[in-house]
N, C-alpha and C. Protein backbone atom coordinates (compact mmCIF):
# COMPACT_ATOMS: atom_id res chain seq x y z
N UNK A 1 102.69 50.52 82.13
CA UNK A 1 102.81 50.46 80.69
C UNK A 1 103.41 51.75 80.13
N UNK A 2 103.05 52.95 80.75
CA UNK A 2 103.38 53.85 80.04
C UNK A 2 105.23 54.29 80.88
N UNK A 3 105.31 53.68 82.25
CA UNK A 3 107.10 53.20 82.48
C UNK A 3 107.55 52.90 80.98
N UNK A 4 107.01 51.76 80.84
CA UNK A 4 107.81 51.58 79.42
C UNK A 4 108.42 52.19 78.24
N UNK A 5 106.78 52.55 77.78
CA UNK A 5 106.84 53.44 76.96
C UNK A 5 108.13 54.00 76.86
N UNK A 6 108.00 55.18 77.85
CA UNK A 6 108.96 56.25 78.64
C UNK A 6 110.23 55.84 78.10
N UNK A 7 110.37 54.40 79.06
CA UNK A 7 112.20 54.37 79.01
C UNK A 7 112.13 53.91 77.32
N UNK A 8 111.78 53.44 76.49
CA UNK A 8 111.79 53.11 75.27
C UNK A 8 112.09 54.88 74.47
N UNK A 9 111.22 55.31 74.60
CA UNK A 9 111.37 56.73 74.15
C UNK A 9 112.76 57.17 74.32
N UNK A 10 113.45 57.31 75.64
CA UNK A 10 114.14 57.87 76.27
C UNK A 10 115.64 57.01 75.50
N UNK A 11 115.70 55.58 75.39
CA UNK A 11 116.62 54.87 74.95
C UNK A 11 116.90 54.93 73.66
N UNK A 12 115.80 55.48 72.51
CA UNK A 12 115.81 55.60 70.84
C UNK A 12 116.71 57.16 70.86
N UNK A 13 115.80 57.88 71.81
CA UNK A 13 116.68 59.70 71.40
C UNK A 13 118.25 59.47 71.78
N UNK A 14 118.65 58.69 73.23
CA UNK A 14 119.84 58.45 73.62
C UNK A 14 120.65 58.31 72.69
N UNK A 15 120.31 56.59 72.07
CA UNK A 15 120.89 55.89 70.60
C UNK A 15 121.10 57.30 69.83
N UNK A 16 119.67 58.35 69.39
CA UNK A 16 120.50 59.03 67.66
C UNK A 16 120.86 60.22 68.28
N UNK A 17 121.03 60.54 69.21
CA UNK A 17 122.00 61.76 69.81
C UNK A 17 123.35 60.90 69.82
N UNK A 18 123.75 59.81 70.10
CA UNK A 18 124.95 59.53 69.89
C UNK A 18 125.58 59.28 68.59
N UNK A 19 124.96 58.71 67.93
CA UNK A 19 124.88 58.82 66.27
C UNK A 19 125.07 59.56 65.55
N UNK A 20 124.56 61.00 66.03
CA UNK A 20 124.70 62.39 65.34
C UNK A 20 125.74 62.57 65.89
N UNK A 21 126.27 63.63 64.22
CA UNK A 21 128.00 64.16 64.92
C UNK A 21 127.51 65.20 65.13
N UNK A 22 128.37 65.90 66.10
CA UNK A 22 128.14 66.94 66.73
C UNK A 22 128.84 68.27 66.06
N UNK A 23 128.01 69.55 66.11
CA UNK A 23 128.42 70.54 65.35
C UNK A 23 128.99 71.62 66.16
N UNK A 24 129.28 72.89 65.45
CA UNK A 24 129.66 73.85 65.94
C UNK A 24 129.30 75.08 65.50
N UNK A 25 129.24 76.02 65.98
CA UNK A 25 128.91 76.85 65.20
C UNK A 25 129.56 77.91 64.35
N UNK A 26 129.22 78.41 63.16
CA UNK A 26 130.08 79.69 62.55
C UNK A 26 130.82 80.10 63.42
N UNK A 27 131.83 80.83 62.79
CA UNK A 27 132.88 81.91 63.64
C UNK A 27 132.16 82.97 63.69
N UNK A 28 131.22 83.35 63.20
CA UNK A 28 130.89 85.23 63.10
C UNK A 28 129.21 84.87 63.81
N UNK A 29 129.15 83.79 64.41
CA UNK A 29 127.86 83.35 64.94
C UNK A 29 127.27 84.44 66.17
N UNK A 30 128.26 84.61 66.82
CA UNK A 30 127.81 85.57 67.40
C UNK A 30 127.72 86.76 67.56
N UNK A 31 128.47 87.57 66.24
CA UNK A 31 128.07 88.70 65.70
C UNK A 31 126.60 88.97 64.97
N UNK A 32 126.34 87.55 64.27
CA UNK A 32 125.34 87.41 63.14
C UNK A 32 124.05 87.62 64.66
N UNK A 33 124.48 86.75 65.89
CA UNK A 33 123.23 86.57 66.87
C UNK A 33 122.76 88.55 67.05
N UNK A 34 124.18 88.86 67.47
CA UNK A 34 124.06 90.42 68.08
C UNK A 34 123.20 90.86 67.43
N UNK A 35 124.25 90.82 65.69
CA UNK A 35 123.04 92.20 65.04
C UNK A 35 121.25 91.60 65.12
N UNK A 36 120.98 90.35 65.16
CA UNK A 36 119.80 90.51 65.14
C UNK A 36 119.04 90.70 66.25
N UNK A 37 119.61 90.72 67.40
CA UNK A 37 119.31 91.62 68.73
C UNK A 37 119.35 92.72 68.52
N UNK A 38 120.38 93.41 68.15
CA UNK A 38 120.17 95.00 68.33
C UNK A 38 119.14 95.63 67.14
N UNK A 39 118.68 95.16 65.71
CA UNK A 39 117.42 95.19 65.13
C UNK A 39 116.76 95.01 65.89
N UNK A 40 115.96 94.14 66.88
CA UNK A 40 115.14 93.96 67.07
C UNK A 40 114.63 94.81 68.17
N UNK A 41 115.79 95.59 69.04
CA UNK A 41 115.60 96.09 70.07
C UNK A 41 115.19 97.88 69.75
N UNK A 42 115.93 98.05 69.10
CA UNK A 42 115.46 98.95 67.93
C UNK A 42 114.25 99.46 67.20
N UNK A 43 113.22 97.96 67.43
CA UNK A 43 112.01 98.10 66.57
C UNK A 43 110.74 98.54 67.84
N UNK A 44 111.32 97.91 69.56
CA UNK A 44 110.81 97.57 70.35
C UNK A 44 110.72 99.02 71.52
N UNK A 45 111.41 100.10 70.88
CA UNK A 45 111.25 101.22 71.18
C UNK A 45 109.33 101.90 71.70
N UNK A 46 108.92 102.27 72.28
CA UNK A 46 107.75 102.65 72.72
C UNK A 46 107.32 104.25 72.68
N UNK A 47 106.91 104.75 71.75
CA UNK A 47 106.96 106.28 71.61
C UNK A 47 105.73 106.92 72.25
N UNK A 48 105.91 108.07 73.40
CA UNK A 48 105.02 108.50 73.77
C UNK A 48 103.82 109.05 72.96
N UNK A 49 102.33 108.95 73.21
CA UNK A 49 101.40 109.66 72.43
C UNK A 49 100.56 110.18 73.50
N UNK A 50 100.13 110.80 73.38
CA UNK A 50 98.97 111.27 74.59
C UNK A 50 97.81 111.12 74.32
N UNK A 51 96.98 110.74 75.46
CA UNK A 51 95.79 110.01 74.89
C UNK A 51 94.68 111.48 74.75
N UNK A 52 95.03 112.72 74.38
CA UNK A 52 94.48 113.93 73.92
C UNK A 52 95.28 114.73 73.37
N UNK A 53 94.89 114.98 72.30
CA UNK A 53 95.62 115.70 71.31
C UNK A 53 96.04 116.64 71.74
N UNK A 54 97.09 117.73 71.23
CA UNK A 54 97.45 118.94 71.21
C UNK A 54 96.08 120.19 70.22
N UNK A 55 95.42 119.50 69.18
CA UNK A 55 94.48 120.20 68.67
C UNK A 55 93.37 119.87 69.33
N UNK A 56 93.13 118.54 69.93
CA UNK A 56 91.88 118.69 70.59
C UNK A 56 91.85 119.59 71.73
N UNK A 57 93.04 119.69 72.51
CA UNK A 57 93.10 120.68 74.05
C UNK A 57 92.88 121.96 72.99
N UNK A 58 93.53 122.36 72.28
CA UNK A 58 93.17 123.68 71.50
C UNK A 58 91.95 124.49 71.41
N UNK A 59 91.28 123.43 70.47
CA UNK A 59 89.68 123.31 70.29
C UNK A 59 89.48 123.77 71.29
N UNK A 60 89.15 123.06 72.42
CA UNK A 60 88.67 122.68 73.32
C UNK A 60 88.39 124.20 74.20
N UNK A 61 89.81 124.47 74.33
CA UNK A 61 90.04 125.80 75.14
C UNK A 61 89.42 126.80 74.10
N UNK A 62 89.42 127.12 72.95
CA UNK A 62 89.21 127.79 71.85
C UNK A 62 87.55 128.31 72.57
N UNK A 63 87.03 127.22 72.51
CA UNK A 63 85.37 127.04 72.85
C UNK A 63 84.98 127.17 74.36
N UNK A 64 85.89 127.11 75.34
CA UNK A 64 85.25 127.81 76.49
C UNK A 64 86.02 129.13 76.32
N UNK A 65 87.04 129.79 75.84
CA UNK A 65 87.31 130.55 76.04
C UNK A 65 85.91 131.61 75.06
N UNK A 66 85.63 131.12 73.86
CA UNK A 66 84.70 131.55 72.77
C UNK A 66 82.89 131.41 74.01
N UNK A 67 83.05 130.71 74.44
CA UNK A 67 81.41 130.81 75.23
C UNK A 67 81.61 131.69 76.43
N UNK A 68 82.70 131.70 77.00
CA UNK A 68 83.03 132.95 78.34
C UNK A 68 82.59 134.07 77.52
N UNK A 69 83.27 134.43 76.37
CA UNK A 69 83.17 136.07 75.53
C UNK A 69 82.06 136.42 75.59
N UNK A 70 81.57 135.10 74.72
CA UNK A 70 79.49 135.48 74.57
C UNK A 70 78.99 135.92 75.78
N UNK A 71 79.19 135.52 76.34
CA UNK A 71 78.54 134.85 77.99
C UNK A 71 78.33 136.28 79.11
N UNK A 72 79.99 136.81 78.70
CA UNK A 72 80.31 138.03 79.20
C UNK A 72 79.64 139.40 78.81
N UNK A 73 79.63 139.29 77.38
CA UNK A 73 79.41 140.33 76.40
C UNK A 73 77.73 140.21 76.12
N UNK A 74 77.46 139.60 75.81
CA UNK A 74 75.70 139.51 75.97
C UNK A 74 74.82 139.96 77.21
N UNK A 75 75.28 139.25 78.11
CA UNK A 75 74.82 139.80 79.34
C UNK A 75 74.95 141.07 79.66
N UNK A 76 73.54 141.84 80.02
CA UNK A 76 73.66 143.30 79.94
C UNK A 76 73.46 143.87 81.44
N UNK A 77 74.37 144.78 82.24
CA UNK A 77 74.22 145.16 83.70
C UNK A 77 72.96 145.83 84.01
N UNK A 78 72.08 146.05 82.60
CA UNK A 78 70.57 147.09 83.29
C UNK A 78 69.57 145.60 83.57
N UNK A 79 70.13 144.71 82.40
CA UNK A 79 69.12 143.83 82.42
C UNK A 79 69.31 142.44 83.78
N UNK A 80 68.42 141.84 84.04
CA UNK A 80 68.44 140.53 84.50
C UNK A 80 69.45 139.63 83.99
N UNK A 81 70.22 139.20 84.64
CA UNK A 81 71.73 138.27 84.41
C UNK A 81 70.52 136.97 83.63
N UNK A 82 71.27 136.38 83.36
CA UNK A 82 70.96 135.05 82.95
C UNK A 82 70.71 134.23 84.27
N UNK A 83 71.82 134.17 85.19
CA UNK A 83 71.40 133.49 86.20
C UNK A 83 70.56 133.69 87.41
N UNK A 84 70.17 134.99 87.41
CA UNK A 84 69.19 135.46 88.31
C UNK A 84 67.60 135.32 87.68
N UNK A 85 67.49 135.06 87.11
CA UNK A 85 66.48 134.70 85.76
C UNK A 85 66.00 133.41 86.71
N UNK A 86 66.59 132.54 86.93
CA UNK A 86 66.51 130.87 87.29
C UNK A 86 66.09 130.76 88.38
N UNK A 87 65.34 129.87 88.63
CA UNK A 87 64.85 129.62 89.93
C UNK A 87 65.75 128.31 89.92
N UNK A 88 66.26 128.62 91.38
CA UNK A 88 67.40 127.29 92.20
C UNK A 88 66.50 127.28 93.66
N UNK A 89 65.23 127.11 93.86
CA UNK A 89 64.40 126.79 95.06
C UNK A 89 64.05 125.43 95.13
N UNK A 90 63.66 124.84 93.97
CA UNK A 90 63.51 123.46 93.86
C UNK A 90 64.53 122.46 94.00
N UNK A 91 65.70 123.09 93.90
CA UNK A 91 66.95 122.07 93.67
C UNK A 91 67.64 122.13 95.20
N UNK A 92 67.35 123.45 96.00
CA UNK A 92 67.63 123.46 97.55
C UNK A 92 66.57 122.61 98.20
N UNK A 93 65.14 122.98 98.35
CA UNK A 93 64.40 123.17 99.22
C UNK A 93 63.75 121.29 98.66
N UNK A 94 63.81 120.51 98.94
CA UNK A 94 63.04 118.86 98.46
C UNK A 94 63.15 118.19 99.86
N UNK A 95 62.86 117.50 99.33
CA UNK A 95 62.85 115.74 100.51
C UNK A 95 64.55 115.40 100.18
N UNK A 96 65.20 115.29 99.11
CA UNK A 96 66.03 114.70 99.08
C UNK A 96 67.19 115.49 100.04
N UNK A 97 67.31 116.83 99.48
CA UNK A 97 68.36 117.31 100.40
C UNK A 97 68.08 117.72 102.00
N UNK A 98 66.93 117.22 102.15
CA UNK A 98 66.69 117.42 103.34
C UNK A 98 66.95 116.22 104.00
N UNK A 99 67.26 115.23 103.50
CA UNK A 99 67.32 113.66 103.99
C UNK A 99 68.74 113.53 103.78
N UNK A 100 69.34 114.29 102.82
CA UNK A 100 71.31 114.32 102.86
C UNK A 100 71.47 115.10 103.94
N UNK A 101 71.01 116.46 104.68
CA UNK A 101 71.44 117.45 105.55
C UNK A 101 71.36 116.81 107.03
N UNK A 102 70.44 115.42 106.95
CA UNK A 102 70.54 114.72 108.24
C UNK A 102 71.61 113.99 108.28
N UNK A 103 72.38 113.64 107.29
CA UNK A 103 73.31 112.38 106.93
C UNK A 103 74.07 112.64 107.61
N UNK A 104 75.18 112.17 108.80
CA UNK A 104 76.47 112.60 109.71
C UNK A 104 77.37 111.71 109.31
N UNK A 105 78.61 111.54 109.14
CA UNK A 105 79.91 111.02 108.06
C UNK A 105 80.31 110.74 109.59
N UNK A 106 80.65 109.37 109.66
CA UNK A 106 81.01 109.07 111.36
C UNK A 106 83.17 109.82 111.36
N UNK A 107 83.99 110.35 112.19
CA UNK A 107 85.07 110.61 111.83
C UNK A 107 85.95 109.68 111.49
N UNK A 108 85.71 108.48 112.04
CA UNK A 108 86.34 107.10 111.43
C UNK A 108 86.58 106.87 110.01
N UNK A 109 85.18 107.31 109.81
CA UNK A 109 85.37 107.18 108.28
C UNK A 109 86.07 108.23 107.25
N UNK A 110 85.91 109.26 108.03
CA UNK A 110 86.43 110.39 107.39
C UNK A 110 87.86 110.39 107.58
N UNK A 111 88.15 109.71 108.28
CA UNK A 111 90.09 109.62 108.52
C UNK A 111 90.40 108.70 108.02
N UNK A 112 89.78 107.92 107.48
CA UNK A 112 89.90 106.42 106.31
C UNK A 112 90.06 107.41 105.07
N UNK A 113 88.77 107.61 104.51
CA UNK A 113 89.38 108.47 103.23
C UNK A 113 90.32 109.68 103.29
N UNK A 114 90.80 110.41 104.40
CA UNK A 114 91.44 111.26 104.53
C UNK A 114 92.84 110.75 103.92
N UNK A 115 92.93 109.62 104.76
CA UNK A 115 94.30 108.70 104.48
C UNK A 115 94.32 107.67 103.16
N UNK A 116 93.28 107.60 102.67
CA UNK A 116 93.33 106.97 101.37
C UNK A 116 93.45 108.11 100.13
N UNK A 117 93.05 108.95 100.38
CA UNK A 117 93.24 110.36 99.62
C UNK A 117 94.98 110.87 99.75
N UNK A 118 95.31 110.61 100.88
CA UNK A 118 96.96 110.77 101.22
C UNK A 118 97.70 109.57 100.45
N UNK A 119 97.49 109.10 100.31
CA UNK A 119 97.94 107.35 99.91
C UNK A 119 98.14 107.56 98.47
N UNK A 120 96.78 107.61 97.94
CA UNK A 120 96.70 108.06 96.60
C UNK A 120 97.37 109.05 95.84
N UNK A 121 97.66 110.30 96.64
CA UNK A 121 98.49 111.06 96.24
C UNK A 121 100.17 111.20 96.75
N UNK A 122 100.47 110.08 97.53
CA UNK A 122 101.54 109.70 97.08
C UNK A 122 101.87 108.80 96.23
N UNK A 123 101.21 107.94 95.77
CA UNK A 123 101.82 106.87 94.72
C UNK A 123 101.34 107.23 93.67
N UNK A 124 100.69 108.39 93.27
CA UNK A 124 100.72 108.91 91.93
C UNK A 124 102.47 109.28 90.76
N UNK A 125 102.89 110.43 92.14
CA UNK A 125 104.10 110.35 91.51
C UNK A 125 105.09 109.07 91.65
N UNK A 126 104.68 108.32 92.30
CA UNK A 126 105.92 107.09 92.47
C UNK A 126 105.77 106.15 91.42
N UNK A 127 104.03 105.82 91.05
CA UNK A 127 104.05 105.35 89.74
C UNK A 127 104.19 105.95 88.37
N UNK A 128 104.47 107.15 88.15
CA UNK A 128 104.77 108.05 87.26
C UNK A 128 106.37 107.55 86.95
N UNK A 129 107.18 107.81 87.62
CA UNK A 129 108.56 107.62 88.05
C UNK A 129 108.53 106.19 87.73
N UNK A 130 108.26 105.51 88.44
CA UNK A 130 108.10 104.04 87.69
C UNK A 130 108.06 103.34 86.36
N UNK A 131 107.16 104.33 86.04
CA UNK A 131 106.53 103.89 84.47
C UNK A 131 107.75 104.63 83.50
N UNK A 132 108.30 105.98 83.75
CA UNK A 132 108.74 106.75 83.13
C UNK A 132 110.59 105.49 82.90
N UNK A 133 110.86 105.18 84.42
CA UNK A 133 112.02 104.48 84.27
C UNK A 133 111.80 103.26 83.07
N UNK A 134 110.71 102.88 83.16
CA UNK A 134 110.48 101.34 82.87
C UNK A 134 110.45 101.46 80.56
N UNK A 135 109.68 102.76 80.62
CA UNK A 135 110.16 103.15 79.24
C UNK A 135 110.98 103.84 78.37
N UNK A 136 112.08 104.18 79.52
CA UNK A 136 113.34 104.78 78.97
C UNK A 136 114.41 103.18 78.55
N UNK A 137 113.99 102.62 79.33
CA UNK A 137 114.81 100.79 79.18
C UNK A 137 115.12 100.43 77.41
């Protein structure tokens, strides 16, 4: 049933495509097409931004460079450093790092990430280069 249909469909468009006269287009048709390609290509431009500011890196550095000063300048050579002050016995001496210091990294594995670490840092720059070609287009 739906054969039918089909060729019925197919035999009505046949009929008013022949019916219709056939056109042509403007003479300046394909100037009129261009310019609205080259507008559009125009609009489709991609402008770099960085996903961190130039004032936020500023800041940023502003404030470790501003907490080094303190850091430096406060701390007095007669007195006790800040960090000798601290006890770091608890954070060596536990169960936990004593249960990591047994841990042995078989070399198999360590030449897996050795080479995935190699890997990685080659296709960093290759996708850089990539990306860089792909938005100069």
């Amino acid at each position: 049933m739906n054969e039918q249909i089909d060729k019925n469909i197919e035999r009505l468009t046949d009929k008013m495509m022949q019916e219709m006269p056939k056109a042509s287009p403007s003479i300046d048709f394909t100037s009129i097409v261009m310019s609205q390609v080259e507008a559009l290509e125009s609009k489709a431009v991609i402008a770099y931004k960085p996903l961190i500011s130039k004032s936020f890196w500023f800041v940023l550095c502003f404030l470790i460079l501003a907490i080094t000063l303190y850091l430096f300048f406060t701390i007095n050579t007669e007195q006790t450093s800040l960090l000798a002050s601290l006890d770091f016995n608890k954070l060596v001496n536990n169960r936990f790092t004593g249960a990591i210091s047994k841990f042995e990294i078989p070399k198999t594995f360590m030449y897996a990430i050795l080479f995935f670490g190699l890997l990685v840092c080659a296709q960093i720059p290759w996708l850089e280069n990539y990306f860089n070609k792909r938005l100069t287009l």
